[in-house]
Protein backbone atom coordinates (compact mmCIF):
# COMPACT_ATOMS: atom_id res chain seq x y z
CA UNK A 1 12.76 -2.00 -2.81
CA UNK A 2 11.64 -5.75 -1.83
CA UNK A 3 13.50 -6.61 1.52
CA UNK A 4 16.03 -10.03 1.07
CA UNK A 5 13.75 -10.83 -1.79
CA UNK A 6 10.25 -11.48 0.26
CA UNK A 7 7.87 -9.37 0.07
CA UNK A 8 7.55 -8.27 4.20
CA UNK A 9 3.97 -7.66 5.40
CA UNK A 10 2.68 -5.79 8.68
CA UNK A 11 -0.75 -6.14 9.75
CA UNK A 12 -2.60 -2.85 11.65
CA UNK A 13 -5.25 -4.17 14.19
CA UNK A 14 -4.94 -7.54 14.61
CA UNK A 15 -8.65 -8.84 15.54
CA UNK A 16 -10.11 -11.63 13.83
CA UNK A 17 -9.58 -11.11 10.19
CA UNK A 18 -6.31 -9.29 10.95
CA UNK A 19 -5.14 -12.76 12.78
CA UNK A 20 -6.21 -14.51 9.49
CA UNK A 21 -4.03 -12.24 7.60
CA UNK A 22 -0.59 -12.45 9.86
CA UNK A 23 -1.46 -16.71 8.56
CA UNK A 24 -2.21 -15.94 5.31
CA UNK A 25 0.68 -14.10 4.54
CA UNK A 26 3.17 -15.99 6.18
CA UNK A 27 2.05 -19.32 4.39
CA UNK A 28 2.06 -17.49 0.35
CA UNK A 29 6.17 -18.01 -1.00
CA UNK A 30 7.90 -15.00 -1.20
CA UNK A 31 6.48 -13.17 1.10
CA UNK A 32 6.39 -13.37 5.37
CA UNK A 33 4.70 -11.64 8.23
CA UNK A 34 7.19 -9.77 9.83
CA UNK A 35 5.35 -6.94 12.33
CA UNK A 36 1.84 -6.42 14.08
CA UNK A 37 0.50 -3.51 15.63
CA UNK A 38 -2.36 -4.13 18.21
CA UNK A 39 -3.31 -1.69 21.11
CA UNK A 40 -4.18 -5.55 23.64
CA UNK A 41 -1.59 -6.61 25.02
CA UNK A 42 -3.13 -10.03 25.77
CA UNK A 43 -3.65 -10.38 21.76
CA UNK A 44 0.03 -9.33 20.88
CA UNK A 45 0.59 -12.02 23.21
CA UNK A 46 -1.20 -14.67 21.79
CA UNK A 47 0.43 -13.26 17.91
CA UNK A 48 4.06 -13.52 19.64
CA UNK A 49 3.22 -17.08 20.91
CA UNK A 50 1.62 -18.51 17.17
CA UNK A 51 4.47 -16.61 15.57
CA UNK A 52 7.25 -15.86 17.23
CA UNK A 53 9.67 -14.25 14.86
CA UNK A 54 6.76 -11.67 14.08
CA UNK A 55 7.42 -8.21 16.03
CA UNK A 56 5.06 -6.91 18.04
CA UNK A 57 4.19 -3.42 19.14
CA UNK A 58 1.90 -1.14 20.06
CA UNK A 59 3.07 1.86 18.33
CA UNK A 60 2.07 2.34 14.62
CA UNK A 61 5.42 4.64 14.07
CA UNK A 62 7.09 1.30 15.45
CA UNK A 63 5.39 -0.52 13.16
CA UNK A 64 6.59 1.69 10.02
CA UNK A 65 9.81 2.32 11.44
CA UNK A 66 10.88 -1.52 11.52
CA UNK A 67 13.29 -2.63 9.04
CA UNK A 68 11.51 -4.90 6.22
CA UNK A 69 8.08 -3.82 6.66
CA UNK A 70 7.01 -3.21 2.81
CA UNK A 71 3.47 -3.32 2.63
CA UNK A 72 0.84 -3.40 5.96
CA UNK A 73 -2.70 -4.66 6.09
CA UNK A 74 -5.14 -2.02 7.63
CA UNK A 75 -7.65 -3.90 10.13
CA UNK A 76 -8.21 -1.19 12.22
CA UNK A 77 -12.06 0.29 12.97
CA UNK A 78 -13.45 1.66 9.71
CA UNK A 79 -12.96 5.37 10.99
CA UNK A 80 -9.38 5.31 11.30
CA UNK A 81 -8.74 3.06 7.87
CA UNK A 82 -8.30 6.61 6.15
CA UNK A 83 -5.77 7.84 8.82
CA UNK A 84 -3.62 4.92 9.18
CA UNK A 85 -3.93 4.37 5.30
CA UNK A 86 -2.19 7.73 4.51
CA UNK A 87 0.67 7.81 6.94
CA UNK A 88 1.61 3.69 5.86
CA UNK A 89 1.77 5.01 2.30
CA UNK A 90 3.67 8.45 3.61
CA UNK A 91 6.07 5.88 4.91
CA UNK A 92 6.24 4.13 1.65
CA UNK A 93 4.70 1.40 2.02
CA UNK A 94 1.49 -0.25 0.08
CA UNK A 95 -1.14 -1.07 1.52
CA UNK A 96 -4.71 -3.51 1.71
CA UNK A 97 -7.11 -2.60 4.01
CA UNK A 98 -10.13 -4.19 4.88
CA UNK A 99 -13.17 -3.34 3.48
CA UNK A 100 -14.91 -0.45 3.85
CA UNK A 101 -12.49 1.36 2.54
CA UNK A 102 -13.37 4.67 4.32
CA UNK A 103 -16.28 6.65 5.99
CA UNK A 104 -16.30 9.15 3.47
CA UNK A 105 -16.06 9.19 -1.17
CA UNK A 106 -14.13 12.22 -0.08
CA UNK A 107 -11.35 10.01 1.60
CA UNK A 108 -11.52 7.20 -0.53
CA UNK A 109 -10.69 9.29 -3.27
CA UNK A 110 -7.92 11.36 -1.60
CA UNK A 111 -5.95 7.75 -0.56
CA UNK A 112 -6.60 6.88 -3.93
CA UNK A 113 -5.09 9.68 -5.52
CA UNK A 114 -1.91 9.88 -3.11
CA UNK A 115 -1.40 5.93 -3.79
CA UNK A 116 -1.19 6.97 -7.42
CA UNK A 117 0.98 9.96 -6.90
CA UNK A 118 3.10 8.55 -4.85
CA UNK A 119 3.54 4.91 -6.94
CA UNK A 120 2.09 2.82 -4.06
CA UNK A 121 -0.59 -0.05 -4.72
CA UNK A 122 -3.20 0.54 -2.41
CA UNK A 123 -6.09 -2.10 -2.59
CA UNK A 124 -9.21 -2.60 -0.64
CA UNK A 125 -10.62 -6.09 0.55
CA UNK A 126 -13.38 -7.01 -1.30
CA UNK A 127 -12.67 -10.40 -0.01
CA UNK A 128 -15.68 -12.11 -2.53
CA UNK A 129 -14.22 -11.20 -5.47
CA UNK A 130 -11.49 -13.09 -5.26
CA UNK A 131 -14.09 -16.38 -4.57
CA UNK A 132 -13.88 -18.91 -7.22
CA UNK A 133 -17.84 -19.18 -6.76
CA UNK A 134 -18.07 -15.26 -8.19
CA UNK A 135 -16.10 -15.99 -10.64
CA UNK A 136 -17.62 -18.33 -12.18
CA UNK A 137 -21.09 -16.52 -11.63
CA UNK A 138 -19.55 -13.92 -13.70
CA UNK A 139 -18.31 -15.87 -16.39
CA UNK A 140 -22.05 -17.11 -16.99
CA UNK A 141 -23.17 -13.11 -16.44
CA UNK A 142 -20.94 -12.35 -19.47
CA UNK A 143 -22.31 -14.61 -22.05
CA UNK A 144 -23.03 -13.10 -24.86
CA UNK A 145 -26.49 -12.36 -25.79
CA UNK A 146 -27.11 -12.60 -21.83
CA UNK A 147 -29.73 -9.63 -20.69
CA UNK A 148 -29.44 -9.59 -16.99
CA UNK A 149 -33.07 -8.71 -15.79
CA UNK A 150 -32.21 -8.55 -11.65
CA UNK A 151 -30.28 -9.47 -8.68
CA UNK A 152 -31.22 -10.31 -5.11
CA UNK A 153 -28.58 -11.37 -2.11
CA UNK A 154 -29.42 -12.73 1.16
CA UNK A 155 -26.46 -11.93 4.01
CA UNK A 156 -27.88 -12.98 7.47
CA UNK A 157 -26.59 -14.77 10.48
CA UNK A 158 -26.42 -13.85 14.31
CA UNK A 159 -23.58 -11.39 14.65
CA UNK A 160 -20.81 -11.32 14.97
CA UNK A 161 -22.08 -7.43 15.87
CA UNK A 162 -19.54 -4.79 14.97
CA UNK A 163 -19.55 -1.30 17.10
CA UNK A 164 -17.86 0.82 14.49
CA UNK A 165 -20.26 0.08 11.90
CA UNK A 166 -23.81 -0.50 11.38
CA UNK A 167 -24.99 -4.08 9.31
CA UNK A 168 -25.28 -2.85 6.24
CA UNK A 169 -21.59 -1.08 5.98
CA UNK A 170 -20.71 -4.73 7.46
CA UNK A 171 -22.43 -7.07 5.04
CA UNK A 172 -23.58 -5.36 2.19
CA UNK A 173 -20.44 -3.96 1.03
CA UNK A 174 -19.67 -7.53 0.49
CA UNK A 175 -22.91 -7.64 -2.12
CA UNK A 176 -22.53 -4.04 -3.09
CA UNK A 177 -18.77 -4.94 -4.74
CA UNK A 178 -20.37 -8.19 -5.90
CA UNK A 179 -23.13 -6.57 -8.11
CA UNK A 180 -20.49 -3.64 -9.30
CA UNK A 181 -18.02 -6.55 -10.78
CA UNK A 182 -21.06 -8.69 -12.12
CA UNK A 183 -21.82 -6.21 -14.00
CA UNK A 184 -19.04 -3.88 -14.55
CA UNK A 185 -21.04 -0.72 -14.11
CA UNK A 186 -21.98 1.36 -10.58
CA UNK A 187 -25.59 2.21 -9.45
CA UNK A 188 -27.55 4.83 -10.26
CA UNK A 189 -30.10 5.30 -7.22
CA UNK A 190 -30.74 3.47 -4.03
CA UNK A 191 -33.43 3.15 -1.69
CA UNK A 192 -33.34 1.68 1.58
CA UNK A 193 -34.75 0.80 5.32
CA UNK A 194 -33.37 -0.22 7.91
CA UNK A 195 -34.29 -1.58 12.13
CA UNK A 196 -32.22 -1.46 14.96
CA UNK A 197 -33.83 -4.74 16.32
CA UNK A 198 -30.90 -5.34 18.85
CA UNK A 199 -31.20 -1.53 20.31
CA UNK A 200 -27.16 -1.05 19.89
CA UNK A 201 -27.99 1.77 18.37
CA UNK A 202 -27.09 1.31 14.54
CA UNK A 203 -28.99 -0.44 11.89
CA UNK A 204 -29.20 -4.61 12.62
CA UNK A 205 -31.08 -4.60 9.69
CA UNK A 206 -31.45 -3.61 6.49
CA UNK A 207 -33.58 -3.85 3.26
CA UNK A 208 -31.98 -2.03 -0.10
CA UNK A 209 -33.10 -1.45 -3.58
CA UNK A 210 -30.45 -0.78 -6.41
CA UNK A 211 -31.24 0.07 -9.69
CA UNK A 212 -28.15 0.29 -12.39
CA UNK A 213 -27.84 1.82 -16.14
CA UNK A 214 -30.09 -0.05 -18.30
CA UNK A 215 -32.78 -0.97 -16.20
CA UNK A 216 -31.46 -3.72 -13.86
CA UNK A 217 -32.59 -3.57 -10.34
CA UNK A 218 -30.65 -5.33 -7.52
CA UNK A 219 -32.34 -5.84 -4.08
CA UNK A 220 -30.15 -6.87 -0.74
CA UNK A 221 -31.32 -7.95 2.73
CA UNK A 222 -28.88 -7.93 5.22
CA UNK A 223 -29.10 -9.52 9.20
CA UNK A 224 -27.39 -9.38 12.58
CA UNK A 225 -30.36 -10.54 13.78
CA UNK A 226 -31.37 -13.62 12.03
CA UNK A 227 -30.58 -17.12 13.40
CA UNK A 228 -30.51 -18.75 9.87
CA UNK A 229 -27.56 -17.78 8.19
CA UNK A 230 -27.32 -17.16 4.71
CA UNK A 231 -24.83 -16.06 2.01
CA UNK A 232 -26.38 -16.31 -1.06
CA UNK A 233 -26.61 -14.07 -4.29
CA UNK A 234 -28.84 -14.94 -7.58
CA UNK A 235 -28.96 -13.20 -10.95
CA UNK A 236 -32.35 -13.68 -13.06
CA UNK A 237 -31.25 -13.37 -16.80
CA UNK A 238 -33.14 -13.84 -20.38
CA UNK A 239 -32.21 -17.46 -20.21
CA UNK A 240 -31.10 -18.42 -17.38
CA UNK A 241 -31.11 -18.02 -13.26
CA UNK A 242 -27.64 -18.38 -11.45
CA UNK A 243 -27.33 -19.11 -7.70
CA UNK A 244 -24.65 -18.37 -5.97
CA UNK A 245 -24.48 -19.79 -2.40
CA UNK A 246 -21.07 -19.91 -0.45
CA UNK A 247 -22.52 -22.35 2.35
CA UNK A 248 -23.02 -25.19 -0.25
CA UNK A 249 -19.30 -26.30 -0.98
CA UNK A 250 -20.61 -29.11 -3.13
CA UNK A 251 -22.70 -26.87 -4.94
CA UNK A 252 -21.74 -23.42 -4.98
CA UNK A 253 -22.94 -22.52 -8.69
CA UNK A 254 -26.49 -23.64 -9.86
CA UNK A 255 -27.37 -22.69 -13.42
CA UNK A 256 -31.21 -23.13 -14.02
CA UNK A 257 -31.22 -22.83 -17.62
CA UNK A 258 -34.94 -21.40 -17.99
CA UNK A 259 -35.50 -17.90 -18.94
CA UNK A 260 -38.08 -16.14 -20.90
CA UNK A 261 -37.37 -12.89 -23.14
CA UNK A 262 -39.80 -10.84 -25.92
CA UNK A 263 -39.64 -12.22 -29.38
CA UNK A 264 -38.31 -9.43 -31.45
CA UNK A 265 -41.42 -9.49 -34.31
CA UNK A 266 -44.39 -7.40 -34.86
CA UNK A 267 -46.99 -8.20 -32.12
CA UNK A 268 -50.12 -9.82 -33.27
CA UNK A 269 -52.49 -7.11 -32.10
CA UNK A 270 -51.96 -3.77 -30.04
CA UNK A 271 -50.41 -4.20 -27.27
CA UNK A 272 -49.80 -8.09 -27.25
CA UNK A 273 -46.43 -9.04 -27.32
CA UNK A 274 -44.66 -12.22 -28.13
CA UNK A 275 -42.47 -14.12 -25.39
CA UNK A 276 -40.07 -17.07 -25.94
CA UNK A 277 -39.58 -19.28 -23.02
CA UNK A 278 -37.12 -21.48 -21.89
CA UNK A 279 -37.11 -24.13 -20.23
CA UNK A 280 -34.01 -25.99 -19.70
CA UNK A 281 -31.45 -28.50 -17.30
CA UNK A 282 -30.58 -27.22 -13.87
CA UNK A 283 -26.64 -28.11 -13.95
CA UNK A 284 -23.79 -27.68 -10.85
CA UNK A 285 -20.44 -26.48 -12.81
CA UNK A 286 -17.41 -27.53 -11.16
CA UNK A 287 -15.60 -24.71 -9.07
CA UNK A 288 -12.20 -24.79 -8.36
CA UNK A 289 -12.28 -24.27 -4.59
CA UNK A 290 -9.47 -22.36 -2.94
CA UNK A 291 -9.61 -19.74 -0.24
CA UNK A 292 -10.51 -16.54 -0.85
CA UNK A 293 -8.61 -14.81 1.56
CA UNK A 294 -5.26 -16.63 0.10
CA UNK A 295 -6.28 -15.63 -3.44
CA UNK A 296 -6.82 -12.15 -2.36
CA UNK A 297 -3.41 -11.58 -0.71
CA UNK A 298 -1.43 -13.29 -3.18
CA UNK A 299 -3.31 -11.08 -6.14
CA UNK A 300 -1.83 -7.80 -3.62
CA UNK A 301 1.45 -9.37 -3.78
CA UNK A 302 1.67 -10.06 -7.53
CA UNK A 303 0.31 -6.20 -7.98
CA UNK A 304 2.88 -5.39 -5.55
CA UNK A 305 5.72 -6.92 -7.48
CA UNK A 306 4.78 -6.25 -10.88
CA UNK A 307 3.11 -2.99 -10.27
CA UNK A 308 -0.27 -4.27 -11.51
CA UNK A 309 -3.09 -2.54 -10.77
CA UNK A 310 -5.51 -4.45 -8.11
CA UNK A 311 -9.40 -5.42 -9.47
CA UNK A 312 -10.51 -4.20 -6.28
CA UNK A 313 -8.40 -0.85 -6.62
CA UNK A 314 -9.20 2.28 -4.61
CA UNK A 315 -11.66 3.62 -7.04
CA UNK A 316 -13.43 0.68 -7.21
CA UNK A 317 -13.43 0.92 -2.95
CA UNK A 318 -14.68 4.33 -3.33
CA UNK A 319 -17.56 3.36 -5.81
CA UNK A 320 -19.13 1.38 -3.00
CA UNK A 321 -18.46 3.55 -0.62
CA UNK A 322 -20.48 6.04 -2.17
CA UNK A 323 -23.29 3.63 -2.88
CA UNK A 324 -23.17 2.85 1.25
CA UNK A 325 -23.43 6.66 1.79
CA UNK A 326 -26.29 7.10 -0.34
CA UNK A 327 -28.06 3.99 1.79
CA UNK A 328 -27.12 5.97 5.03
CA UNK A 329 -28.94 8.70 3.37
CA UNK A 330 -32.18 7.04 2.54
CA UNK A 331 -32.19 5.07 5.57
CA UNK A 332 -32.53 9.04 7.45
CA UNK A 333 -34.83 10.03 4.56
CA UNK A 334 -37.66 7.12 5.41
CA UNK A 335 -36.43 5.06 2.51
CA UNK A 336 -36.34 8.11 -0.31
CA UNK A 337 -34.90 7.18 -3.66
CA UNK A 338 -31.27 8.76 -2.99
CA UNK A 339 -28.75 9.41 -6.51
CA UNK A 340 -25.18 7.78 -5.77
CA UNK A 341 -22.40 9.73 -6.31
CA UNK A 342 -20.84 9.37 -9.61
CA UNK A 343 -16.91 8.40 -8.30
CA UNK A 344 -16.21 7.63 -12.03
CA UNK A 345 -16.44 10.81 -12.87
CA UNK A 346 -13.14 11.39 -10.93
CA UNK A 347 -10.85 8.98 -12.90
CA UNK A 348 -10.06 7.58 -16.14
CA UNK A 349 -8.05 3.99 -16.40
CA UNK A 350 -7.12 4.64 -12.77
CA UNK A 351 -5.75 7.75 -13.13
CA UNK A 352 -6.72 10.89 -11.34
CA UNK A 353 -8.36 13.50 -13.58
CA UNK A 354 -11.02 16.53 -12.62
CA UNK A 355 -12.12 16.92 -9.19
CA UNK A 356 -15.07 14.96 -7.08
């Protein structure tokens, strides 16, 4: 049951993305901020001074206990989103949490399944797929007759350098979710490599190959250590290339309409093939800009409400997850070609069947 009518959010580790939230959710109608949990005094502080009829505590059970909570935000370290996860929805409440989802497929799948026991929405935050700049990158992926050949993403900057994960679980879960909703399917293998440059012992940087059903290969580089940063994504098809880069606000789409594909005829002699090429405009379609963040919580309200299911759903968290674990895995193997668990193979239309 909705408290008063608005939908009453509590945020669960309030650094920097979970002080973007307590905003974000305070500033979408029908809905308000109403509790954080932080273990810093000095930043419950600074929450109780931007907001001031926003409880504070340190204690989680406080937290939960606290009349109107209905749904919290998990922005905790990665390792404890699977604990805190489990006793919000014990509590019954719904819940986002911040991308990764978990550590493990194994408790990805287990929130997953109690969220749809139990009739909670439980929804992880693939923040990029609620960018108008993806979406409209996949609306020109989904074109009919449109072969996508490859994809290659650039995520690099200096820091900000996380200490409960390494780079990769940090930045290329963002491109890992992008690929997976591009094109609707999960990878098959990875390989990968990776450098602690910075000596903070986890992986600064990595390098990762993806290949998907059908042939299409993906490749993602990801940086703490770079000084020029970069958030860019590109998908070579038949007949076209798309760019997708979220520093150029006046141009976040390019569509270079120039592809080349086999011509489907008998080839002139053995072994000599036929090509068509194409060589087109370069155009800039329009995007709608909005903030993703915004878009993101108000989609986890409206699922909330009208018990929708999220895009970014648990499974859908637990698919890259497993894709991250098999990187962790080839990373330790020098780079091996490592199979991805299969987390489909545990649901059907979001419902739990079989066992993982």
């Amino acid at each position: 049951m909705i408290s008063n009518g608005r939908l009453g959010v509590a945020v669960v580790g309030c650094g920097y993305w979970g002080g973007n939230y307590v905003r974000v959710f305070n500033e979408i109608p029908d809905c308000r901020t109403v509790a954080v949990c932080d273990l810093r005094p000095e930043r419950l502080m600074e929450i109780k001074q931007r907001f001031p009829d926003v409880f504070v505590t340190s204690d989680l059970n406080a937290l939960l206990s606290r009349r109107g909570v209905d749904a919290v935000v998990v922005c905790t370290e990665a390792t404890r989103h699977h604990s805190v996860a489990l006793e919000c929805m014990a509590k019954g409440k719904h819940v986002l949490i911040e991308k990764p989802l978990t550590k493990t497929v194994g408790e990805a799948v287990e929130l997953t399944r109690y969220a749809n026991a139990h009739d909670r929405v439980l929804m992880v935050a693939h923040t990029f797929i609620y960018n108008a700049g993806v979406a409209k990158l996949k609306e020109y992926v989904s074109e009919p007759d449109n072969r996508v050949y490859y994809m290659h993403s650039r995520r690099t900057n200096l820091g900000p350098i996380r200490h409960d994960v390494n780079a990769i679980w940090d930045l290329a879960t963002h491109d890992i979710a992008i690929f997976n909703y591009l094109l609707d399917r999960t990878p098959v293998w990875v390989n990968a490599v990776g450098s602690r440059v910075l000596g903070n012992g986890r992986e600064d940087v990595g390098f990762i190959s993806i290949g998907y059903p059908d042939g299409v290969l993906a490749h993602i580089h990801v940086s703490w250590a770079d000084p020029n940063k970069a958030r860019e994504v590109v998908v070579v098809c038949s007949d076209k290339r798309i760019v997708f880069n979220d520093l150029n606000g006046n141009e976040q789409i390019r569509v270079f309409q120039k592809g080349v594909k086999p011509v489907l005829r008998e080839p002139a002699t053995f072994g000599e093939y036929q090509f068509e090429i194409r060589d087109g405009d370069i155009i800039s379609p329009k995007v709608q800009m909005s903030e993703p963040l915004k878009s993101q919580c108000r989609h986890f309200v409206d699922c909330v409400n009208n018990g929708r299911i999220p895009t970014t759903s648990g499974w859908h968290g637990a698919e890259v997850v497993g894709v991250l674990n098999a990187v962790d895995q080839s990373i330790r193997m020098g780079g091996a070609q490592v199979e991805v668990e299969q987390v489909g193979t545990c649901y059907s239309n979001d419902l739990a069947v079989g066992a993982c």
